[in-house]
Protein backbone atom coordinates (compact mmCIF):
# COMPACT_ATOMS: atom_id res chain seq x y z
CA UNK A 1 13.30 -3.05 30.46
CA UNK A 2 10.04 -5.18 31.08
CA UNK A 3 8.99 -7.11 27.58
CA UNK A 4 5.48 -8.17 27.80
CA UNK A 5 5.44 -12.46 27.34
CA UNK A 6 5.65 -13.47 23.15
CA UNK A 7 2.69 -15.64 22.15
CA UNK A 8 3.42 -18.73 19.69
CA UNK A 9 3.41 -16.97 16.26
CA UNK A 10 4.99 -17.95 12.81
CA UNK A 11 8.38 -17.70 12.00
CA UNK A 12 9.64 -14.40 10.66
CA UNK A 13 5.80 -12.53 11.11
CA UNK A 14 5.21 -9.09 10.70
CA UNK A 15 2.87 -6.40 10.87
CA UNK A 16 2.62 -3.96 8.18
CA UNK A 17 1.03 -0.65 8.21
CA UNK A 18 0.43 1.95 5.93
CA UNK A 19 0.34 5.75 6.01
CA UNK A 20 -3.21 6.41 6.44
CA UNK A 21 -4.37 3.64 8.13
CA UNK A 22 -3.98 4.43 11.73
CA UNK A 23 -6.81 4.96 13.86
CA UNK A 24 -7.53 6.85 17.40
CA UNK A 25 -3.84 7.67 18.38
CA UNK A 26 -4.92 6.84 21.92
CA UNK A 27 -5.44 3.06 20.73
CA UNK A 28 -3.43 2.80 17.80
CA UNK A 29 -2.23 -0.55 18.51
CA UNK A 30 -6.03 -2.01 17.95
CA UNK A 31 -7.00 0.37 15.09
CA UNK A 32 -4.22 -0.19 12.43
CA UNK A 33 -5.25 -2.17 9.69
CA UNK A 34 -2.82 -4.94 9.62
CA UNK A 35 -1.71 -6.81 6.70
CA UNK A 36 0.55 -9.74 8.31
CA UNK A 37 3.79 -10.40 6.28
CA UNK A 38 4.53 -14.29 7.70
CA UNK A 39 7.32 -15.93 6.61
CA UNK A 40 7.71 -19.83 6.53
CA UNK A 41 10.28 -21.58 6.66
CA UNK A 42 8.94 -24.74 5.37
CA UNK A 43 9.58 -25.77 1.85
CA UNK A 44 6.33 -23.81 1.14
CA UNK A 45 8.67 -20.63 1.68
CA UNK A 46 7.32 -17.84 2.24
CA UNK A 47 3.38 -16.73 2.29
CA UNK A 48 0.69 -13.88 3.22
CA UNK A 49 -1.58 -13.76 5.28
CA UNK A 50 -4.99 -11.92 4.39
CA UNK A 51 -5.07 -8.12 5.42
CA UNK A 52 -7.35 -7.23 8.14
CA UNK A 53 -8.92 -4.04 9.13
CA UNK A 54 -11.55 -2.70 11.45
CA UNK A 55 -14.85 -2.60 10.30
CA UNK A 56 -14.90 1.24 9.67
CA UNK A 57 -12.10 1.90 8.02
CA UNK A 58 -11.65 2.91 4.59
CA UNK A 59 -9.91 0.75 2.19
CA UNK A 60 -6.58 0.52 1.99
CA UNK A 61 -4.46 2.37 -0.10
CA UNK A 62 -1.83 1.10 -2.36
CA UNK A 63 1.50 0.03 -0.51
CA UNK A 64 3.25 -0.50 -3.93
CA UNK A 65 4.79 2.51 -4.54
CA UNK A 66 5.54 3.59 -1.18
CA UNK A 67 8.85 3.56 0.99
CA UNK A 68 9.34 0.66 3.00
CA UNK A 69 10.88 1.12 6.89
CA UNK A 70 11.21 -2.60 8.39
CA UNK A 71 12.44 -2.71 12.41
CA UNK A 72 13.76 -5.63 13.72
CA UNK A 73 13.55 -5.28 17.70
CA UNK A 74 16.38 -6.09 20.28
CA UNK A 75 16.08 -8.40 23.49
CA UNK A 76 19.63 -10.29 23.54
CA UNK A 77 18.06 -12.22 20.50
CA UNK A 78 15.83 -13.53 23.27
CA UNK A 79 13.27 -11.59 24.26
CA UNK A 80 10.76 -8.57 22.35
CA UNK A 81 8.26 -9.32 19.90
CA UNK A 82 7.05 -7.09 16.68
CA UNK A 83 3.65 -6.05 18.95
CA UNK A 84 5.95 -4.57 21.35
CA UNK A 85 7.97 -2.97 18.96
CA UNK A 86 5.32 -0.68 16.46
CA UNK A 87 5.56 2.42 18.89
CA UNK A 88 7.67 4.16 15.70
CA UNK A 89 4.55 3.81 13.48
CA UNK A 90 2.60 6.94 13.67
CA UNK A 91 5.32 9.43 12.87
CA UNK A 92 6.71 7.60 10.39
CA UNK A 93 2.90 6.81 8.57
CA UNK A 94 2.43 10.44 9.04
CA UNK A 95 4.82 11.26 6.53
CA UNK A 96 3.80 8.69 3.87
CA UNK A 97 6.18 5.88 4.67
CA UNK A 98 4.83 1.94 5.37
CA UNK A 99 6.58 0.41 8.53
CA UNK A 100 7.24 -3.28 8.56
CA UNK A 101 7.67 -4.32 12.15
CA UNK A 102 9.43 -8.40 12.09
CA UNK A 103 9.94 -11.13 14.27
CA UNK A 104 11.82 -13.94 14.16
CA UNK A 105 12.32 -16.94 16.70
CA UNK A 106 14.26 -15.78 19.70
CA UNK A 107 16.26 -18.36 21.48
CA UNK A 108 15.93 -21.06 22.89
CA UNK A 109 13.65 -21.99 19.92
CA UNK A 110 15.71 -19.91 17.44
CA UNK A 111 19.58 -20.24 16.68
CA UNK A 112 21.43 -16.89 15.26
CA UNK A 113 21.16 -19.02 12.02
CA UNK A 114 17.55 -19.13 12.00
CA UNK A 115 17.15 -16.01 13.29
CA UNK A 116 19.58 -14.17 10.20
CA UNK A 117 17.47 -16.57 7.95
CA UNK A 118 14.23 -15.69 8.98
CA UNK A 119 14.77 -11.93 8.69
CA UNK A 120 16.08 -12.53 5.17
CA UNK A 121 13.48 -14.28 4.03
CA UNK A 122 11.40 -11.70 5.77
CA UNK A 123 13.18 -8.88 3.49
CA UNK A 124 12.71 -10.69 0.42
CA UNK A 125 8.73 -11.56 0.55
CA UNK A 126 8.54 -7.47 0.98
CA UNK A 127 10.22 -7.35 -2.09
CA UNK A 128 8.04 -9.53 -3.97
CA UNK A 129 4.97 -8.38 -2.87
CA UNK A 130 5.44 -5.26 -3.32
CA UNK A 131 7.90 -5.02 -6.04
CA UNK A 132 7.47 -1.34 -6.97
CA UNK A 133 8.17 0.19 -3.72
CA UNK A 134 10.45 3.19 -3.36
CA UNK A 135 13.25 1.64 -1.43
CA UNK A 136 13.64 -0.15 1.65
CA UNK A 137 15.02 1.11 4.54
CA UNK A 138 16.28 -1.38 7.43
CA UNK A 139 16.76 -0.35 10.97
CA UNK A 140 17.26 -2.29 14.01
CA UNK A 141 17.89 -1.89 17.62
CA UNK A 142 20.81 -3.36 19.82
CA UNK A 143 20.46 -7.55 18.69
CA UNK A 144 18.10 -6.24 15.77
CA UNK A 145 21.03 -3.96 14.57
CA UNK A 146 23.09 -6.75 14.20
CA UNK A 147 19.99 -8.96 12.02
CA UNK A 148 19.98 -5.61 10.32
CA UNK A 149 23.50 -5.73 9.55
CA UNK A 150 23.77 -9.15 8.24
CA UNK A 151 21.75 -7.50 5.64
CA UNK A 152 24.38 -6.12 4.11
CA UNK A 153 26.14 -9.52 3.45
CA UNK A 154 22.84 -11.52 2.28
CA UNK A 155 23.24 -13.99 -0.43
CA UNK A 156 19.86 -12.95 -1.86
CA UNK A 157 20.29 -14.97 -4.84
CA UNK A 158 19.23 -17.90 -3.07
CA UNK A 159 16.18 -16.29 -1.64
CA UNK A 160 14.82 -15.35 -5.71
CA UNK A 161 14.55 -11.34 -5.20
CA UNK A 162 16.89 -8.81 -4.59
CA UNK A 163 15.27 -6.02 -2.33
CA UNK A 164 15.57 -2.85 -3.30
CA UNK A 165 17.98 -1.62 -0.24
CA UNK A 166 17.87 2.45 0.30
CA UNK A 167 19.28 2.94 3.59
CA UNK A 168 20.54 1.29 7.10
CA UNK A 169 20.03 2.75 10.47
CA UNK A 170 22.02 0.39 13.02
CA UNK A 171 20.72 1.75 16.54
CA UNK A 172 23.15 0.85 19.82
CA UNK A 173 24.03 -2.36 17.88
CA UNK A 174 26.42 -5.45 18.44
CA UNK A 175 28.32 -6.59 15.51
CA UNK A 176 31.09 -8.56 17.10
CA UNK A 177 29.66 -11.64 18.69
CA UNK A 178 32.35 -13.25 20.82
CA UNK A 179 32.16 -11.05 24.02
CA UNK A 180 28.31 -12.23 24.08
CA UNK A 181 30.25 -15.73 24.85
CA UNK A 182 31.18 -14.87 28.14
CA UNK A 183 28.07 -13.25 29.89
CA UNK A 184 24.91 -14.74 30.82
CA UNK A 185 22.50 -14.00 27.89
CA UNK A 186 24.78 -16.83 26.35
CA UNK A 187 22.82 -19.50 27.96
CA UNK A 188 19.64 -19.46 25.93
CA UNK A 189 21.87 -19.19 23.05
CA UNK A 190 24.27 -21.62 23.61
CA UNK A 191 26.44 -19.76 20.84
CA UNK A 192 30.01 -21.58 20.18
CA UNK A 193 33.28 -19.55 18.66
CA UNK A 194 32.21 -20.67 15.12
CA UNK A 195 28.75 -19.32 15.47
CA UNK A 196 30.14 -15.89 16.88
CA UNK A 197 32.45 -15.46 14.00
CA UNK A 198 29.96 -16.66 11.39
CA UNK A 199 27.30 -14.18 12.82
CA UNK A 200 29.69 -11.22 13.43
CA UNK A 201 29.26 -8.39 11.21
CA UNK A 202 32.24 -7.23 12.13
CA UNK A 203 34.38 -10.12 11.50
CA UNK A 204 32.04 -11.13 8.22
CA UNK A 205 32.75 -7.86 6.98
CA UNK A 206 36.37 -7.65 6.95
CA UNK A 207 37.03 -11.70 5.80
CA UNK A 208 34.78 -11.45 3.38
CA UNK A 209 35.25 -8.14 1.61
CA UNK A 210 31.65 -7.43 0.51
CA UNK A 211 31.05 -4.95 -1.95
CA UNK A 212 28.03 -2.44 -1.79
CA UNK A 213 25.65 -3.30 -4.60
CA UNK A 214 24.51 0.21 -4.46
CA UNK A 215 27.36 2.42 -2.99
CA UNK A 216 25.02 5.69 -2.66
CA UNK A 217 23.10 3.40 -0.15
CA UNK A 218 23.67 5.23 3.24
CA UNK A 219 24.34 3.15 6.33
CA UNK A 220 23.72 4.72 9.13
CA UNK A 221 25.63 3.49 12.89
CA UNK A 222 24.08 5.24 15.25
CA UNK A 223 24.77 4.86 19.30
CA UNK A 224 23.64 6.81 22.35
CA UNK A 225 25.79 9.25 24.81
CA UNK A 226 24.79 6.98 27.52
CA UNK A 227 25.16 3.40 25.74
CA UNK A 228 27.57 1.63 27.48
CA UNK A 229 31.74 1.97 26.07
CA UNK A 230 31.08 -1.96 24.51
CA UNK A 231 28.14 0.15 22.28
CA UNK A 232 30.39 2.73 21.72
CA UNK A 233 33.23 0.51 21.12
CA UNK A 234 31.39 -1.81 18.47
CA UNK A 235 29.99 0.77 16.64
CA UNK A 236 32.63 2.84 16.26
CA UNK A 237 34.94 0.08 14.91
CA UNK A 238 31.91 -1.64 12.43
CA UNK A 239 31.46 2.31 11.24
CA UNK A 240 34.94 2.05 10.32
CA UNK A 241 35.03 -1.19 8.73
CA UNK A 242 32.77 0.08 6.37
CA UNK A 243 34.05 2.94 5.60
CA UNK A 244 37.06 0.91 5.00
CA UNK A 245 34.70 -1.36 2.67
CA UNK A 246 33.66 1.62 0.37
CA UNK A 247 30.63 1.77 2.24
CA UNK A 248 28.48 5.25 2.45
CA UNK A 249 28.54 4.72 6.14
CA UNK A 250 28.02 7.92 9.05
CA UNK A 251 28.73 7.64 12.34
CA UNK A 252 26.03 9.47 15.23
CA UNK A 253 26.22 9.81 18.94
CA UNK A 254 22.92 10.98 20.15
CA UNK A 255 23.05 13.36 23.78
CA UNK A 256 21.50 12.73 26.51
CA UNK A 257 19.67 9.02 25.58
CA UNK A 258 20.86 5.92 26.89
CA UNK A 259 20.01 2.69 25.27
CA UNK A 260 16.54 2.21 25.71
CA UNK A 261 15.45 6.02 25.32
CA UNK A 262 17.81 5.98 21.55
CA UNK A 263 15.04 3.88 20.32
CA UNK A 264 11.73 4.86 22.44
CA UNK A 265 11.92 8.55 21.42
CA UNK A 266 11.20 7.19 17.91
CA UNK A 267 7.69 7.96 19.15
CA UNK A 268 8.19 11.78 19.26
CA UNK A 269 8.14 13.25 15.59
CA UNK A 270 10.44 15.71 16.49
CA UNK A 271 13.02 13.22 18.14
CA UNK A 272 16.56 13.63 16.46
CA UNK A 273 16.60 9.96 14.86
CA UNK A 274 12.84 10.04 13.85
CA UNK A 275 14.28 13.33 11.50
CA UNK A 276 17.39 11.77 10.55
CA UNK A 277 15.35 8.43 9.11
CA UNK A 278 12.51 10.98 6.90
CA UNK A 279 15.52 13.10 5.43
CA UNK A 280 16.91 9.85 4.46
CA UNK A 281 13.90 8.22 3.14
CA UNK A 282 12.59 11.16 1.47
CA UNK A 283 16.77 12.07 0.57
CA UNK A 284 16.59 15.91 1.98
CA UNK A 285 19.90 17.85 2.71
């Protein structure tokens, strides 16, 4: 899959959107009013950037009390962008929920450190600017499944706010590092043994022994028919872990998609994953 070339931007940037701000479906990228979520990573930690909209749009309506869905794209941790990753939005807006779509510096600028940093300071400034939403629901896709799942073993102590989690969905992720040591999308990030094990999931999960804070959050591991058996593999054994962590985790294989179509259908309201995320959000049977 072709990514289109990443501009400079700000560490951990975002673009949020809300339910009825989209515009002409046809060029939906240009229309949404955009309220950019930019994370720093300076001592000035994290700040906003002012929301922009087109001229005729109506004012925006209150994000507060809405539910949050933040996306952290894939790429091998070096490649995507958040503009090349919103093509979710509209169904999800449709149905009353704000999307949060976040970068964070891919390698070679970024190191997995930066990167795990970035999206967790990312997680927190949603938190504290809007403080009264109605949960916050992270999903990510292949290398953003794995940012996603360092989630659930965040100090956020350190980062002053504790986000209100509600849900995972972990789409075709990788949460055991060390096999990326031995193929080629190693070289841009020159990852060592103690960088794989300190950024595996996996192996974070089961040293560690994290508790849920909230065990009725759901975590969802979700893989396609046609990933290949190290997708399969990986999520099948980090779905287990958690289970085996008291986690409310669920295990998914979806037919027919393969690794790129999982996530791409998330365009289609009717798509299998685009239902599973609303009855979570909006907790339906």
């Amino acid at each position: 899959m072709v990514m289109p070339p990443r501009g400079p931007r700000p560490p951990g940037g975002a673009c949020c959107t809300s339910p009825t701000e989209t515009g002409n479906e046809r060029d939906w990228t240009s229309t949404f009013l955009r309220t950019s979520l930019r994370v720093s990573g300076g001592r000035s930690g994290p700040v906003a950037e002012h929301c922009r909209r087109p001229a005729a749009a109506q004012p925006p309506p209150s994000l507060a009390a809405l539910p949050f869905f933040v996306f952290f794209h894939g790429g091998y941790w070096q490649s995507g962008s958040k503009d090349s990753s919103a093509f979710m939005v509209s169904p999800l807006t449709a149905q009353g929920v704000a999307v949060v779509v976040v970068s964070y510096d891919i390698a070679p600028k970024g190191t997995l450190d930066q990167m795990v940093d970035q999206v967790t300071q990312s997680i927190a400034f949603v938190q504290k600017r809007y403080p009264c939403n109605e949960g916050i629901y992270l999903c990510g896709h292949s290398a953003g499944a794995h940012l996603a799942a360092m989630m659930l073993l965040a100090n956020w102590t350190k980062h002053g706010a504790t986000p209100n989690l509600k849900g995972f969905f972990l789409v075709s992720g990788i949460y055991d590092l060390e096999p990326i040591m031995h193929i080629p999308e190693n070289e841009a990030l020159l990852m060592t043994l103690e960088d794989a094990q300190r950024n595996s999931p996996q192996r974070c999960l089961e040293v560690a022994l994290t508790q849920p804070v909230d065990a009725a959050c759901p975590v969802l591991v979700i893989v396609g028919q046609h990933d290949s058996p190290e997708y399969h593999r990986q999520s099948r054994e980090f779905y287990q872990a958690l289970r085996r962590g008291g986690w409310k985790a669920s295990f998914e294989e979806l037919d027919d998609v393969d690794h790129f179509e999982i996530i791409w259908n998330l365009t289609q309201k009717d798509y299998v994953l685009t239902q599973m995320i609303l009855k979570t959000i909006f907790q339906e049977s």
